[in-house]
N, C-alpha and C. Protein backbone atom coordinates (compact mmCIF):
# COMPACT_ATOMS: atom_id res chain seq x y z
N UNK A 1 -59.81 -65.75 -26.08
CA UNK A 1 -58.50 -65.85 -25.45
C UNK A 1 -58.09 -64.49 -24.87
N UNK A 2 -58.29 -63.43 -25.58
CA UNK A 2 -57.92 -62.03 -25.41
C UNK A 2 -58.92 -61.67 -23.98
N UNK A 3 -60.03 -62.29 -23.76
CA UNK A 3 -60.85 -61.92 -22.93
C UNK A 3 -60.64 -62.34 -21.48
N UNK A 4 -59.87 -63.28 -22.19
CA UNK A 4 -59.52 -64.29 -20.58
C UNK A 4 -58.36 -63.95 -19.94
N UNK A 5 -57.25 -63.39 -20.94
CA UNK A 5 -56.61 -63.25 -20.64
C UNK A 5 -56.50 -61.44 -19.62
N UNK A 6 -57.19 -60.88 -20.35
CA UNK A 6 -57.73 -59.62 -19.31
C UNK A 6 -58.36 -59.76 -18.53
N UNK A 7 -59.23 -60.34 -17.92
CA UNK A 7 -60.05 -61.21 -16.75
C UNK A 7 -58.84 -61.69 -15.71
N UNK A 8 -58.17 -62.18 -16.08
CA UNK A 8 -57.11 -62.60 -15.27
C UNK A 8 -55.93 -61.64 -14.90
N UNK A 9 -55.72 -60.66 -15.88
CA UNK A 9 -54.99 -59.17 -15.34
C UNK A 9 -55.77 -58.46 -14.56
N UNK A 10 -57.14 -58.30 -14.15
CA UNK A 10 -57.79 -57.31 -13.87
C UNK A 10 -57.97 -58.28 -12.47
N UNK A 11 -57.53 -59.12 -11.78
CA UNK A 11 -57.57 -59.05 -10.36
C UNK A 11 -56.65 -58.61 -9.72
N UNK A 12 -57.25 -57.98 -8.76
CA UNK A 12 -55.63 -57.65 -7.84
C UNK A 12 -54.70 -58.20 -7.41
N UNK A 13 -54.72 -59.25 -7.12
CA UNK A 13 -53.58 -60.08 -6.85
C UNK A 13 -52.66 -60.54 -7.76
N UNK A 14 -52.91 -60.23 -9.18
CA UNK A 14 -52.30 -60.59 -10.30
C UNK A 14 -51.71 -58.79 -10.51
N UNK A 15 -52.02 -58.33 -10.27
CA UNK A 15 -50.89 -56.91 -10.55
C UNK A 15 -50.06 -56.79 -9.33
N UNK A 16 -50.74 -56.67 -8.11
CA UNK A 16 -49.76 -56.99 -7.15
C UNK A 16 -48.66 -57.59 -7.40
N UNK A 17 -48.57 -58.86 -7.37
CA UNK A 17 -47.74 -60.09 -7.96
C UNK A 17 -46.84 -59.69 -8.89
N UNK A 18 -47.32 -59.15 -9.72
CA UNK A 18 -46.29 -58.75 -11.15
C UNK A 18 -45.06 -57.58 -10.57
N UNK A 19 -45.70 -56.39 -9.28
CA UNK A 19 -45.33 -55.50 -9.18
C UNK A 19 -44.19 -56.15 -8.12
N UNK A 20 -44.35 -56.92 -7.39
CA UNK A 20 -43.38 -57.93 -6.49
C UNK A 20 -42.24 -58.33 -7.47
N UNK A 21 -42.95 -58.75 -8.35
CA UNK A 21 -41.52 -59.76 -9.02
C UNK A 21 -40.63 -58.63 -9.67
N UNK A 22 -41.38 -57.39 -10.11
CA UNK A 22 -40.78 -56.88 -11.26
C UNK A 22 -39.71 -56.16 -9.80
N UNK A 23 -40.80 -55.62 -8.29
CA UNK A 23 -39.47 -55.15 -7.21
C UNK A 23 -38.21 -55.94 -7.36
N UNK A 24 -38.47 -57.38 -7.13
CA UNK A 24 -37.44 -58.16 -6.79
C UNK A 24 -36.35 -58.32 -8.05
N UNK A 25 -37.00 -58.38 -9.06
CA UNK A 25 -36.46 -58.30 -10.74
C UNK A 25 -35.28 -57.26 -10.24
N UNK A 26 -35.59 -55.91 -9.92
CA UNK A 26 -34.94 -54.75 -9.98
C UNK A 26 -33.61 -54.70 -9.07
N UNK A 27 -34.52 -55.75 -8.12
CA UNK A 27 -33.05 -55.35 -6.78
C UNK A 27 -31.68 -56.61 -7.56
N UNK A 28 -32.41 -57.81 -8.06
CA UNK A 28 -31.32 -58.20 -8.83
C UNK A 28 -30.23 -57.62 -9.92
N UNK A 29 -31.28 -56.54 -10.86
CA UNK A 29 -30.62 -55.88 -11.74
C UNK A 29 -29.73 -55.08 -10.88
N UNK A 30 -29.72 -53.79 -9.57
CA UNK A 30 -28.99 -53.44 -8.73
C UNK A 30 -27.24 -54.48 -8.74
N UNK A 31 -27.79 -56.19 -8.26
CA UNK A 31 -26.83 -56.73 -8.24
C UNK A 31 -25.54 -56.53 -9.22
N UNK A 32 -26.33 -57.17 -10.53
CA UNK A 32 -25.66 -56.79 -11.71
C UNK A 32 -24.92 -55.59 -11.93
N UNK A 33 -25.20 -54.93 -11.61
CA UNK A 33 -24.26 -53.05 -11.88
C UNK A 33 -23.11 -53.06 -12.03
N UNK A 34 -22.66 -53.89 -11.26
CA UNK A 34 -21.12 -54.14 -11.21
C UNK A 34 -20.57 -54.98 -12.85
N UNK A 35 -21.53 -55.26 -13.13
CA UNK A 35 -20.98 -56.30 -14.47
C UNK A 35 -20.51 -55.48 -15.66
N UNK A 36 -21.28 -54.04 -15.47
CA UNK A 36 -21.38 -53.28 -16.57
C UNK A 36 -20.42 -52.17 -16.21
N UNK A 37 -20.29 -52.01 -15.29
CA UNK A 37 -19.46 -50.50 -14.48
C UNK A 37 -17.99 -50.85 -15.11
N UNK A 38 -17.09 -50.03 -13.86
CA UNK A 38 -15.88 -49.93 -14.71
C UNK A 38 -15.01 -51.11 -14.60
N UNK A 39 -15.35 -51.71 -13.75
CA UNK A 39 -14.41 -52.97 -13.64
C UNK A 39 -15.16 -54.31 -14.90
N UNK A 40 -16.32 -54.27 -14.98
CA UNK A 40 -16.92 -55.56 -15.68
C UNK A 40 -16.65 -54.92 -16.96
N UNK A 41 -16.88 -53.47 -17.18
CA UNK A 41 -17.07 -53.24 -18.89
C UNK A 41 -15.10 -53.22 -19.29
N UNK A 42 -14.19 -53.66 -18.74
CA UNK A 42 -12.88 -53.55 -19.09
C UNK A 42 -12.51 -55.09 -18.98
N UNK A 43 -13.63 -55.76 -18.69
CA UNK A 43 -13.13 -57.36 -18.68
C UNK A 43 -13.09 -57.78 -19.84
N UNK A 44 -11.77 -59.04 -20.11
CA UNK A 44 -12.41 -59.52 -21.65
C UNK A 44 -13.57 -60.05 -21.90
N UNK A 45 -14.69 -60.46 -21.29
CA UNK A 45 -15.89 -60.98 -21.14
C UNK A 45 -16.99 -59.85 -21.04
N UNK A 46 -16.48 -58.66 -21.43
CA UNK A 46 -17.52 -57.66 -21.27
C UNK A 46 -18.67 -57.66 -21.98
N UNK A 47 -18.61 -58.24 -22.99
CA UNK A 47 -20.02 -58.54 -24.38
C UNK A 47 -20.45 -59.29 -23.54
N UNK A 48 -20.36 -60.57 -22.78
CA UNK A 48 -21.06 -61.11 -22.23
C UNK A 48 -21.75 -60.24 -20.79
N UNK A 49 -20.81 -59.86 -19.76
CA UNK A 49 -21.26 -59.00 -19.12
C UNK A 49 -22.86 -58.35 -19.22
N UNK A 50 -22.40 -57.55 -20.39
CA UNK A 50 -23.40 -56.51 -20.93
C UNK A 50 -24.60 -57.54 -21.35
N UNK A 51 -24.36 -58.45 -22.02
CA UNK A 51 -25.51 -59.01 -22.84
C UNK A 51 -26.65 -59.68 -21.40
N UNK A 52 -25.51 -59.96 -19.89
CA UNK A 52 -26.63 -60.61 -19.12
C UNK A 52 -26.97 -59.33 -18.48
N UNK A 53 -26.63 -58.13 -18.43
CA UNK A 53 -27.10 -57.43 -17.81
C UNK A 53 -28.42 -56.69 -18.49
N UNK A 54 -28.56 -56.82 -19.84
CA UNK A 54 -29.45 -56.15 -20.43
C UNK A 54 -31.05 -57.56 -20.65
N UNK A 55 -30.40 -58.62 -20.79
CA UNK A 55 -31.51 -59.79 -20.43
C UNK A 55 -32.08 -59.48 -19.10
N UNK A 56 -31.42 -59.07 -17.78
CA UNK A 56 -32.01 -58.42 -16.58
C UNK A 56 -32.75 -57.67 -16.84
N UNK A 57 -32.45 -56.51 -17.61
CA UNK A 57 -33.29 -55.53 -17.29
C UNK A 57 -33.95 -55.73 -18.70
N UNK A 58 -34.28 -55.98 -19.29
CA UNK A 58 -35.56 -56.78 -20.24
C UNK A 58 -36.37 -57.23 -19.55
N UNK A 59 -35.96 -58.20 -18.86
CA UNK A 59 -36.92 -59.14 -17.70
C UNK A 59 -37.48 -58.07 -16.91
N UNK A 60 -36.74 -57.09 -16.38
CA UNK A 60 -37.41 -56.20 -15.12
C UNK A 60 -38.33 -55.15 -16.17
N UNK A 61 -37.93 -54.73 -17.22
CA UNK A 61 -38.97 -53.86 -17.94
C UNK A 61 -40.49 -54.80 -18.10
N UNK A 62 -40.13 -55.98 -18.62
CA UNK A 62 -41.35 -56.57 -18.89
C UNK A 62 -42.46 -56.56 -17.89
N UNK A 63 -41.73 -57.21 -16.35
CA UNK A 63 -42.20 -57.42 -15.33
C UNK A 63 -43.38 -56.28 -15.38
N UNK A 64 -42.51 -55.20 -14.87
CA UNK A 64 -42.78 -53.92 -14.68
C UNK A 64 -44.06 -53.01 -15.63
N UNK A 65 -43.88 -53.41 -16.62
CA UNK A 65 -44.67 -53.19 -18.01
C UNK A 65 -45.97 -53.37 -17.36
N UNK A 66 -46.08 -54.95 -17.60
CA UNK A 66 -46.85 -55.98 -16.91
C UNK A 66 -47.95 -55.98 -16.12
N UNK A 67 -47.29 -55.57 -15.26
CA UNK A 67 -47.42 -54.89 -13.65
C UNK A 67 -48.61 -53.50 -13.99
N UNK A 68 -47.87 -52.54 -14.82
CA UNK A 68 -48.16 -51.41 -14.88
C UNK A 68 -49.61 -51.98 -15.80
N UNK A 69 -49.79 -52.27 -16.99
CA UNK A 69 -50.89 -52.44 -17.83
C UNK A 69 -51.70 -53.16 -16.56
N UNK A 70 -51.16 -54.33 -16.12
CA UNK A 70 -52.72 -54.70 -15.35
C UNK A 70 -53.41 -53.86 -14.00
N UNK A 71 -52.79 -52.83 -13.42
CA UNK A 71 -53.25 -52.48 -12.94
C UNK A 71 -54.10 -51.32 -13.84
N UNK A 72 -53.87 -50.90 -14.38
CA UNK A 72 -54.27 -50.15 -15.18
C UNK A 72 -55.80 -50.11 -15.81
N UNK A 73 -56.18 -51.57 -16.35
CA UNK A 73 -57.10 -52.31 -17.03
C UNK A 73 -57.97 -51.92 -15.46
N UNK A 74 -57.11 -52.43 -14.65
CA UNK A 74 -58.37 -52.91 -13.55
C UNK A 74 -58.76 -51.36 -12.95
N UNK A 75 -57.63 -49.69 -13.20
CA UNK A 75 -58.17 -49.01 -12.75
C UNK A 75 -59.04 -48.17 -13.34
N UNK A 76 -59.19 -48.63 -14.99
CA UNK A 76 -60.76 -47.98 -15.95
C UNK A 76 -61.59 -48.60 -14.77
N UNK A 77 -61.98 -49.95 -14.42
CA UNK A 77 -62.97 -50.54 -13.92
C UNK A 77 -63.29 -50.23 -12.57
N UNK A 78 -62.74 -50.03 -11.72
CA UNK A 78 -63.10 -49.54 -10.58
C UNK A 78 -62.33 -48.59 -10.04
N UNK A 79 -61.37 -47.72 -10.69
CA UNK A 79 -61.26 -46.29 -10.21
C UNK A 79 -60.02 -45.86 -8.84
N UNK A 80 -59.40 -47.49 -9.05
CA UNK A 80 -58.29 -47.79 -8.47
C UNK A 80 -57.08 -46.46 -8.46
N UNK A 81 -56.44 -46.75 -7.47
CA UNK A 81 -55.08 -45.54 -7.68
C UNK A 81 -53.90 -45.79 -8.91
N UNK A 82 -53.60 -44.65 -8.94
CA UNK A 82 -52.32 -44.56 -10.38
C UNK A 82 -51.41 -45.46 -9.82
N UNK A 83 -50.68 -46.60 -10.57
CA UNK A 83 -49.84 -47.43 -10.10
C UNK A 83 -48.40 -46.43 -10.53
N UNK A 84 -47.93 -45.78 -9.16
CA UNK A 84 -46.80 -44.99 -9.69
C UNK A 84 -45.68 -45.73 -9.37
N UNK A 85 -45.61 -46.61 -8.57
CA UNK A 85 -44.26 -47.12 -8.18
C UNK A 85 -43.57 -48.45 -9.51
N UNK A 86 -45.08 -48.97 -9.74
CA UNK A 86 -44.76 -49.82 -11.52
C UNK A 86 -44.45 -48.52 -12.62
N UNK A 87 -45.24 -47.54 -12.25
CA UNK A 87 -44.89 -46.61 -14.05
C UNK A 87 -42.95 -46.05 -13.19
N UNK A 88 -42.93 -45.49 -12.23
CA UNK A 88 -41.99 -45.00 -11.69
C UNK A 88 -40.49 -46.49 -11.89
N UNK A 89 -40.65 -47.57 -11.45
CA UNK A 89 -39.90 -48.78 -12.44
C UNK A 89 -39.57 -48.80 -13.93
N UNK A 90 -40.53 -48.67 -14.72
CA UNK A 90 -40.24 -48.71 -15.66
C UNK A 90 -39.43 -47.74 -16.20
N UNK A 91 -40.02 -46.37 -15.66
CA UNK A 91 -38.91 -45.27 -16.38
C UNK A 91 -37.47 -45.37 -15.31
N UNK A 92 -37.36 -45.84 -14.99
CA UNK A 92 -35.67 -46.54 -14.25
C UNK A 92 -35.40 -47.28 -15.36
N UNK A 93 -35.95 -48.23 -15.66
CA UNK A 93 -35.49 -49.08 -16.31
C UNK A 93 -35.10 -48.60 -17.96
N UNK A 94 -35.97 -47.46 -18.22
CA UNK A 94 -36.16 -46.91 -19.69
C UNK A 94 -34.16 -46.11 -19.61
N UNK A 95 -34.34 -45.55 -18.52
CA UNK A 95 -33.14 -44.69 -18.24
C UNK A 95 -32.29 -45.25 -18.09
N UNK A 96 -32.01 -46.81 -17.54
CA UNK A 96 -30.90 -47.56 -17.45
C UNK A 96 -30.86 -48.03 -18.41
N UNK A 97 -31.45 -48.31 -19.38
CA UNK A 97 -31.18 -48.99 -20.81
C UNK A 97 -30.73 -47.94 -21.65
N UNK A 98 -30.31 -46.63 -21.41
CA UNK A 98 -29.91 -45.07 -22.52
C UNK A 98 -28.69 -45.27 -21.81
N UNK A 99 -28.34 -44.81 -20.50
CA UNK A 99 -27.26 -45.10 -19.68
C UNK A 99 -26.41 -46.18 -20.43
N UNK A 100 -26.91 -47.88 -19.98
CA UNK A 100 -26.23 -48.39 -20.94
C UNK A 100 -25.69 -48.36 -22.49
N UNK A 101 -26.46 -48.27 -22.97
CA UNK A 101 -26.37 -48.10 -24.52
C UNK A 101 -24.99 -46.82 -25.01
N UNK A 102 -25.60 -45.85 -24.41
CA UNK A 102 -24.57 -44.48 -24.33
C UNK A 102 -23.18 -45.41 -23.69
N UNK A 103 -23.06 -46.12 -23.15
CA UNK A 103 -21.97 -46.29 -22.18
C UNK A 103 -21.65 -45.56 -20.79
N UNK A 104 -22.46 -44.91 -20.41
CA UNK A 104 -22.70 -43.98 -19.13
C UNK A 104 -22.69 -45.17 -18.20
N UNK A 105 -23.15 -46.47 -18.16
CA UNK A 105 -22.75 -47.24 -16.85
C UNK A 105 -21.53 -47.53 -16.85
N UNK A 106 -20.40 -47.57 -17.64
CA UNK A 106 -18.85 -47.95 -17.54
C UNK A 106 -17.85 -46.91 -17.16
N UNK A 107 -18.21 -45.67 -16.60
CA UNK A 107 -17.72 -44.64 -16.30
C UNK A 107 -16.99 -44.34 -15.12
């Protein structure tokens, strides 16, 4: 299972793909900003707010993760380029989740 399942990360079109969704993931999380900023984090619904904004960016870390490991696998094997724009996502995403947490997006 473990074998197949790396066989199937290690084509390119399957990291590509991941690195698409996790883009598109991101520009949604963008959307969201507003939920958490100063107007959403003073709503009475702000726990909720927060709670869909951090399911976003869960989803976009994973994506992104994702993204990043399979290209990765596939660049031991043939010597492929550093996927910086997936590792460069994720640490957005690492930084928007401290931001949040701290409360630095409600400012």
């Amino acid at each position: 299972m473990a074998s197949e399942f790396k066989t199937i990360l290690q084509k390119p079109v399957v990291g590509t793909a991941l690195t698409v969704a996790a883009g598109i993931a991101f520009f949604f999380n963008c959307m969201l900003l507003p939920l958490v900023g100063r107007a959403g984090s003073s709503a009475p619904h702000a726990d909720k707010n927060r709670l869909a904004f951090l399911a976003a960016l869960g989803l976009t870390f994973a994506l992104a993760a994702l993204a990043t490991w399979s290209k990765m696998i596939r660049r031991a094997d043939d010597k492929s380029p550093l996927p910086y724009w997936s590792l460069g996502l994720c640490g957005i995403c690492v930084i928007l989740f401290v931001l949040l947490m701290t409360g630095r997006l409600a400012i």
